[in-house]
N, C-alpha and C. Protein backbone atom coordinates (compact mmCIF):
# COMPACT_ATOMS: atom_id res chain seq x y z
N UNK A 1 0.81 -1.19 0.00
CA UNK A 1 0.00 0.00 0.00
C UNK A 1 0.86 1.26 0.00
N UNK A 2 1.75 1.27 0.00
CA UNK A 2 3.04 2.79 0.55
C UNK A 2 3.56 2.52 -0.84
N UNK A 3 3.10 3.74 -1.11
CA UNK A 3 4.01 3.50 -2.76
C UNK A 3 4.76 5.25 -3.01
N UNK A 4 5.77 4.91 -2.77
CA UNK A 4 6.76 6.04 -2.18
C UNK A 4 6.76 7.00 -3.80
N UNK A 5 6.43 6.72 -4.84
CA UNK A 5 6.15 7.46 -6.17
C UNK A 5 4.90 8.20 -6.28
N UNK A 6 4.25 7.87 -5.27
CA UNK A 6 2.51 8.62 -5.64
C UNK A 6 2.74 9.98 -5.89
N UNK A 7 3.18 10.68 -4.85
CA UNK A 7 3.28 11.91 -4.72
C UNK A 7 4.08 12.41 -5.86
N UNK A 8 5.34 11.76 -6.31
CA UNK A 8 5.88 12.67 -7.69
C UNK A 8 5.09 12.22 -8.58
N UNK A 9 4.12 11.48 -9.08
CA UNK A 9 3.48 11.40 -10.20
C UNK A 9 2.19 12.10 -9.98
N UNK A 10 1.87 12.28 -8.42
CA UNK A 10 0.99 13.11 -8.83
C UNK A 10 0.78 15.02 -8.85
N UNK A 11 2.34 15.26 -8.43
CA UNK A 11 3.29 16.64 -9.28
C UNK A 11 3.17 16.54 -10.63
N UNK A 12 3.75 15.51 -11.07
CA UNK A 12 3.90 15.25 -12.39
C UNK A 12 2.37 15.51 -13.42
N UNK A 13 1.61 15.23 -13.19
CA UNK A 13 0.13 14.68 -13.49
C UNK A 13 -0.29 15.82 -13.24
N UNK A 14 -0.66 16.98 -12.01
CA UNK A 14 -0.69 18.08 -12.05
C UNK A 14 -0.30 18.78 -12.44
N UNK A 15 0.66 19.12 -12.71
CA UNK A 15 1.89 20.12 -13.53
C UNK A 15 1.07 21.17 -14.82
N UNK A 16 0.35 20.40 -15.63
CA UNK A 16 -0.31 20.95 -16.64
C UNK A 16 -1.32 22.24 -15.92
N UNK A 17 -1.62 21.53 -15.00
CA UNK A 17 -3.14 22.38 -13.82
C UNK A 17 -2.94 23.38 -13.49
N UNK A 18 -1.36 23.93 -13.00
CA UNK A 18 -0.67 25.02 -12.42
C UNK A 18 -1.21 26.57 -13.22
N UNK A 19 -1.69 27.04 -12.32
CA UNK A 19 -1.19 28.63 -13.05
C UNK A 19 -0.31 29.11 -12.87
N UNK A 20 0.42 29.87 -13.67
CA UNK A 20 1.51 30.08 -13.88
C UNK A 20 1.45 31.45 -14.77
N UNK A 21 1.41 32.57 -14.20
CA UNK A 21 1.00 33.87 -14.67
C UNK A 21 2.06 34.39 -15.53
N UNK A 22 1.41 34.93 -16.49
CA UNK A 22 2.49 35.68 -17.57
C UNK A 22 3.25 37.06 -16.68
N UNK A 23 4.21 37.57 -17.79
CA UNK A 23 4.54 39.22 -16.80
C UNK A 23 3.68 40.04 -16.64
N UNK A 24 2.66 39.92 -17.60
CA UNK A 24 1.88 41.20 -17.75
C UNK A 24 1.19 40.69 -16.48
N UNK A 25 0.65 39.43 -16.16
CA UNK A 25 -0.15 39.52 -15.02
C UNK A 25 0.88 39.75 -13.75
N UNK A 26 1.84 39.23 -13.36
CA UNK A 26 2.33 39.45 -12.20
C UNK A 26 2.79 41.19 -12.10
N UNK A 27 2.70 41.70 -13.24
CA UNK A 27 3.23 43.55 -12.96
C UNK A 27 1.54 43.63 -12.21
N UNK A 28 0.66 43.17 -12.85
CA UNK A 28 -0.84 43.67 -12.64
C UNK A 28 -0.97 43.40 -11.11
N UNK A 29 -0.91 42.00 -10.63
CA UNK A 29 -0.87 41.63 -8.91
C UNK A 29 0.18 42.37 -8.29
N UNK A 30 1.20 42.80 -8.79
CA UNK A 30 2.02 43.32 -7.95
C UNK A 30 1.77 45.15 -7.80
N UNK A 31 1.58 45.70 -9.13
CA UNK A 31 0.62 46.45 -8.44
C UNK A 31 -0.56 46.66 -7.51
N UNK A 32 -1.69 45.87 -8.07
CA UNK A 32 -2.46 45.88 -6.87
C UNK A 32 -2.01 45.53 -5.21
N UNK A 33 -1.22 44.69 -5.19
CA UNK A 33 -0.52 44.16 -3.79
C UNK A 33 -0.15 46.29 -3.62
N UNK A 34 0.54 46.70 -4.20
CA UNK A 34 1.48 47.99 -3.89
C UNK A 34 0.25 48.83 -3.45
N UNK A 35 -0.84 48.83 -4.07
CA UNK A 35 -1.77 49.96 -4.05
C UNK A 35 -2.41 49.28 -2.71
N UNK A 36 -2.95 48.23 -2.24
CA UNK A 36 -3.34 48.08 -0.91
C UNK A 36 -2.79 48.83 -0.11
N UNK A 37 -1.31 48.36 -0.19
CA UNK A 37 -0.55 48.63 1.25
C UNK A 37 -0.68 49.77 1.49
N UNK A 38 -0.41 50.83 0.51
CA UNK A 38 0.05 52.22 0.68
C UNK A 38 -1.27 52.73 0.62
N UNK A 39 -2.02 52.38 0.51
CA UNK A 39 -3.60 53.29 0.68
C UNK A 39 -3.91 53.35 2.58
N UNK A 40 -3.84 54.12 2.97
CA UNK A 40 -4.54 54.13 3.82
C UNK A 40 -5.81 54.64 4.42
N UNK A 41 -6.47 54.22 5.45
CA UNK A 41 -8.41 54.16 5.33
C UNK A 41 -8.07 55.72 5.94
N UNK A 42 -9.17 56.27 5.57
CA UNK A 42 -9.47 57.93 6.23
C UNK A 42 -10.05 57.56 7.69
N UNK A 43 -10.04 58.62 8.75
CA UNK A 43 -11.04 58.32 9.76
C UNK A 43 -12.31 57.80 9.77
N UNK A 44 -13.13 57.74 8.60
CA UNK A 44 -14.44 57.78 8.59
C UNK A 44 -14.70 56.44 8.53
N UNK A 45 -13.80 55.56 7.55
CA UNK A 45 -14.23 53.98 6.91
C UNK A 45 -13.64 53.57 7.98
N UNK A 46 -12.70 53.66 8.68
CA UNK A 46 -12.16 53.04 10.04
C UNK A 46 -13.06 52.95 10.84
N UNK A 47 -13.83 53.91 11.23
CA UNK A 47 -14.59 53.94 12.21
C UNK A 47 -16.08 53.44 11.49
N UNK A 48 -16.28 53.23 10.56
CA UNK A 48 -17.57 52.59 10.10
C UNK A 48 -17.21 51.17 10.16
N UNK A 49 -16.22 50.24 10.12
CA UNK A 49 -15.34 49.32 9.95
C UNK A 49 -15.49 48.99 11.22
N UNK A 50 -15.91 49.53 12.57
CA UNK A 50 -15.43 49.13 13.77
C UNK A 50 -16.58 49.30 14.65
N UNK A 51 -17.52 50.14 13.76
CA UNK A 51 -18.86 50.94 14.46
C UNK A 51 -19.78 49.97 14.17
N UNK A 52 -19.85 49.50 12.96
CA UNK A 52 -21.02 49.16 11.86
C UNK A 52 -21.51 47.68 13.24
N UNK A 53 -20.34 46.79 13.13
CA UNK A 53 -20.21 45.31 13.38
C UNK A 53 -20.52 45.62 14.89
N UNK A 54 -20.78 46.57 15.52
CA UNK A 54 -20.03 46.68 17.04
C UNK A 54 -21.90 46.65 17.03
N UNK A 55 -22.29 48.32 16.43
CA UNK A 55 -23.72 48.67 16.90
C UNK A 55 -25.12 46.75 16.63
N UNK A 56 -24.71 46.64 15.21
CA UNK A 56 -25.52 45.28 14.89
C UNK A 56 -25.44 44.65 16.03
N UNK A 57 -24.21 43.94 16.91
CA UNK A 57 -23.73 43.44 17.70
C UNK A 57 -25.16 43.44 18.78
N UNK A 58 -24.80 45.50 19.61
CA UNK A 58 -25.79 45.33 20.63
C UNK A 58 -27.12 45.79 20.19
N UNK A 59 -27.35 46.06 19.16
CA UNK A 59 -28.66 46.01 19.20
C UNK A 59 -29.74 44.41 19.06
N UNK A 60 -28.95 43.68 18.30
CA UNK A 60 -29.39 41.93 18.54
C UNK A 60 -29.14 41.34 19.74
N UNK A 61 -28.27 41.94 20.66
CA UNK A 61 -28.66 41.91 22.17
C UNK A 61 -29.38 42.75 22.87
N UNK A 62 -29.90 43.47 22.48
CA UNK A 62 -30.73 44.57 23.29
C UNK A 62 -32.67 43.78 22.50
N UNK A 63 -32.48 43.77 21.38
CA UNK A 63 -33.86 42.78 20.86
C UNK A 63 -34.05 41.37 21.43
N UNK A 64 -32.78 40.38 21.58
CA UNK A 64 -32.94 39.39 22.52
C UNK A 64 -33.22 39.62 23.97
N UNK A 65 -32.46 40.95 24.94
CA UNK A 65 -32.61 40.46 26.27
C UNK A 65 -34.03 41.56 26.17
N UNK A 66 -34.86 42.38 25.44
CA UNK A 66 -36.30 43.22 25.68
C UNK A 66 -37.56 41.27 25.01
N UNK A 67 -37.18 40.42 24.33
CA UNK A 67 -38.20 39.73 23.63
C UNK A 67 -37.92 38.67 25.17
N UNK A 68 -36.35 37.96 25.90
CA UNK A 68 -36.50 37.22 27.12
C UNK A 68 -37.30 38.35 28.06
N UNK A 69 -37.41 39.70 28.68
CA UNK A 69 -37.79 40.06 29.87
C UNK A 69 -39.62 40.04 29.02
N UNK A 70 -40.23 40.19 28.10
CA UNK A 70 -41.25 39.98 27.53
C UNK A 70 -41.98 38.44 28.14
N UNK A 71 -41.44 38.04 27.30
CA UNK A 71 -41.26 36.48 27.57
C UNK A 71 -41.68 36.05 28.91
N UNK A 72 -41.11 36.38 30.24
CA UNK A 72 -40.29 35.70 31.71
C UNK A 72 -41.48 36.43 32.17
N UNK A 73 -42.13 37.96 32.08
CA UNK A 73 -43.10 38.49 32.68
C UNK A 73 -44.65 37.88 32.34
N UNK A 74 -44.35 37.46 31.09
CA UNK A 74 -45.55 36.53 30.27
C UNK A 74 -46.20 35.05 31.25
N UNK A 75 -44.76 34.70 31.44
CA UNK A 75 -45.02 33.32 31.97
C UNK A 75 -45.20 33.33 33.72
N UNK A 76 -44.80 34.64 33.77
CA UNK A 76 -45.24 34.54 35.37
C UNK A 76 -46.71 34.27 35.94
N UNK A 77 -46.91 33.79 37.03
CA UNK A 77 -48.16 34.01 37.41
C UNK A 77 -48.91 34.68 38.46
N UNK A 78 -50.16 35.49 38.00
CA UNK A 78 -50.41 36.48 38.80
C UNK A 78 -51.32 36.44 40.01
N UNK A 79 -50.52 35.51 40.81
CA UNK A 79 -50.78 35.37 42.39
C UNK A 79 -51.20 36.31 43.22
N UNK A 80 -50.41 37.71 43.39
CA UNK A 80 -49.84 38.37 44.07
C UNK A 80 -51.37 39.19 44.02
N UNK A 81 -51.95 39.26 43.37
CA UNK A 81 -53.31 39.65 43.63
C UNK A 81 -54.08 40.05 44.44
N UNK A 82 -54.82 40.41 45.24
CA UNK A 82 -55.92 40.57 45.67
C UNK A 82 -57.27 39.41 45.70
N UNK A 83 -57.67 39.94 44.43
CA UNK A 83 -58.56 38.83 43.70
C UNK A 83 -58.20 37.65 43.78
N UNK A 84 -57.26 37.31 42.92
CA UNK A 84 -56.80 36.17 42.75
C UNK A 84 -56.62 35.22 44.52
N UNK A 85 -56.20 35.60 45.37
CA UNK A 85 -56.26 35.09 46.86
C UNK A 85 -57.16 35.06 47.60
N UNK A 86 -58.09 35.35 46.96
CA UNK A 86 -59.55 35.37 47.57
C UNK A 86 -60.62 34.51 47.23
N UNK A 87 -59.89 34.44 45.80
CA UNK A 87 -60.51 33.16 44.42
C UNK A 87 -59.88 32.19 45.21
N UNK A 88 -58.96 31.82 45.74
CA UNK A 88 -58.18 30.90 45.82
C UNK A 88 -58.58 29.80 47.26
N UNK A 89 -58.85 31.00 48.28
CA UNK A 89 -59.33 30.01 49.08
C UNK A 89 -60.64 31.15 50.27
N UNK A 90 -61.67 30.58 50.59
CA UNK A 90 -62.40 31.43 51.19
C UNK A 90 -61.91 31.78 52.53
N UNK A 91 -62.44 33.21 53.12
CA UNK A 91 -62.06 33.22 54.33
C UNK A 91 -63.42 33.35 55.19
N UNK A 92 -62.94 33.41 56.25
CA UNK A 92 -63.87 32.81 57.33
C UNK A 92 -63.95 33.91 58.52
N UNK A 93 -64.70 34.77 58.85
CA UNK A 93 -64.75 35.26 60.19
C UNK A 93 -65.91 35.28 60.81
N UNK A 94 -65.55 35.34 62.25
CA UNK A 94 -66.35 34.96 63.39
C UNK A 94 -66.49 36.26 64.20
N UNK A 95 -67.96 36.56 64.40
CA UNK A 95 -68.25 38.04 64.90
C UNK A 95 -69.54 37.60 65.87
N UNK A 96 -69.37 37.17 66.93
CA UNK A 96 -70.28 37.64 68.02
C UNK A 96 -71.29 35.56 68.27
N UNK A 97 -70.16 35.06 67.86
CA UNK A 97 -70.70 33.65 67.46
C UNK A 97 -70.79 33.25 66.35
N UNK A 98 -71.25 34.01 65.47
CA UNK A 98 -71.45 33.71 63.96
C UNK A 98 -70.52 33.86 63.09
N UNK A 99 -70.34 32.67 62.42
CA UNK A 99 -69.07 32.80 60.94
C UNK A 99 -69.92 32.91 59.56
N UNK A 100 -68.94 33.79 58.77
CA UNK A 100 -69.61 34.10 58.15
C UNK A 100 -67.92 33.69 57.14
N UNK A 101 -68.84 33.24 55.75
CA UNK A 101 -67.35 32.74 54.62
C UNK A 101 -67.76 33.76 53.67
N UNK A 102 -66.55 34.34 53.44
CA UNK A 102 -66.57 35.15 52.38
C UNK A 102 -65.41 34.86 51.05
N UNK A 103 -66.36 34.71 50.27
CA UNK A 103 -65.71 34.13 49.01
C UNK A 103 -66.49 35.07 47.87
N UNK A 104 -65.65 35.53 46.97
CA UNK A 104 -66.12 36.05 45.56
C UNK A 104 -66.56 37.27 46.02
């Protein structure tokens, strides 16, 4: 199974596949390579470059943690009531012998 030739035949066999750029193209990449470097960004694209990604950032956290406190207040339940503790179980008082249940 180790066939110590694979790899140069398959250089060999590739070889045709290679690009292999004329001068005119490598003056062309090597300009462009030159014009990157030496360009540099103005204040404005720097800071849109650093602003843009930052603001998206918290505002898809500010829409996630307003849709969870939505959410968490939704599912609570509203015990804390009045009503609702009165619905819940009757009460009972006693005035002079007599009880009287008050419910609803």
């Amino acid at each position: 199974m180790n066939d110590d030739r694979f790899f140069e035949r398959l250089r060999d066999d590739a070889g045709p596949l290679r690009y292999e750029p004329d001068d005119v193209a490598l003056t062309r990449i090597a300009a462009r390579v030159r014009e990157r470097i030496a360009a540099q960004p103005s204040v404005e694209s720097f800071l849109a470059r650093w602003f843009r990604p930052l603001a998206m950032s918290l505002t898809a956290l500010a829409l996630a943690a307003t849709l969870g406190v939505q959410w968490y207040e939704r599912s609570q339940q509203q015990t804390a009531t009045l009503e609702a503790a009165m619905k819940a179980d009757p009460v009972e008082i006693s005035v002079d012998g007599n009880t009287y249940t008050l419910s609803r």
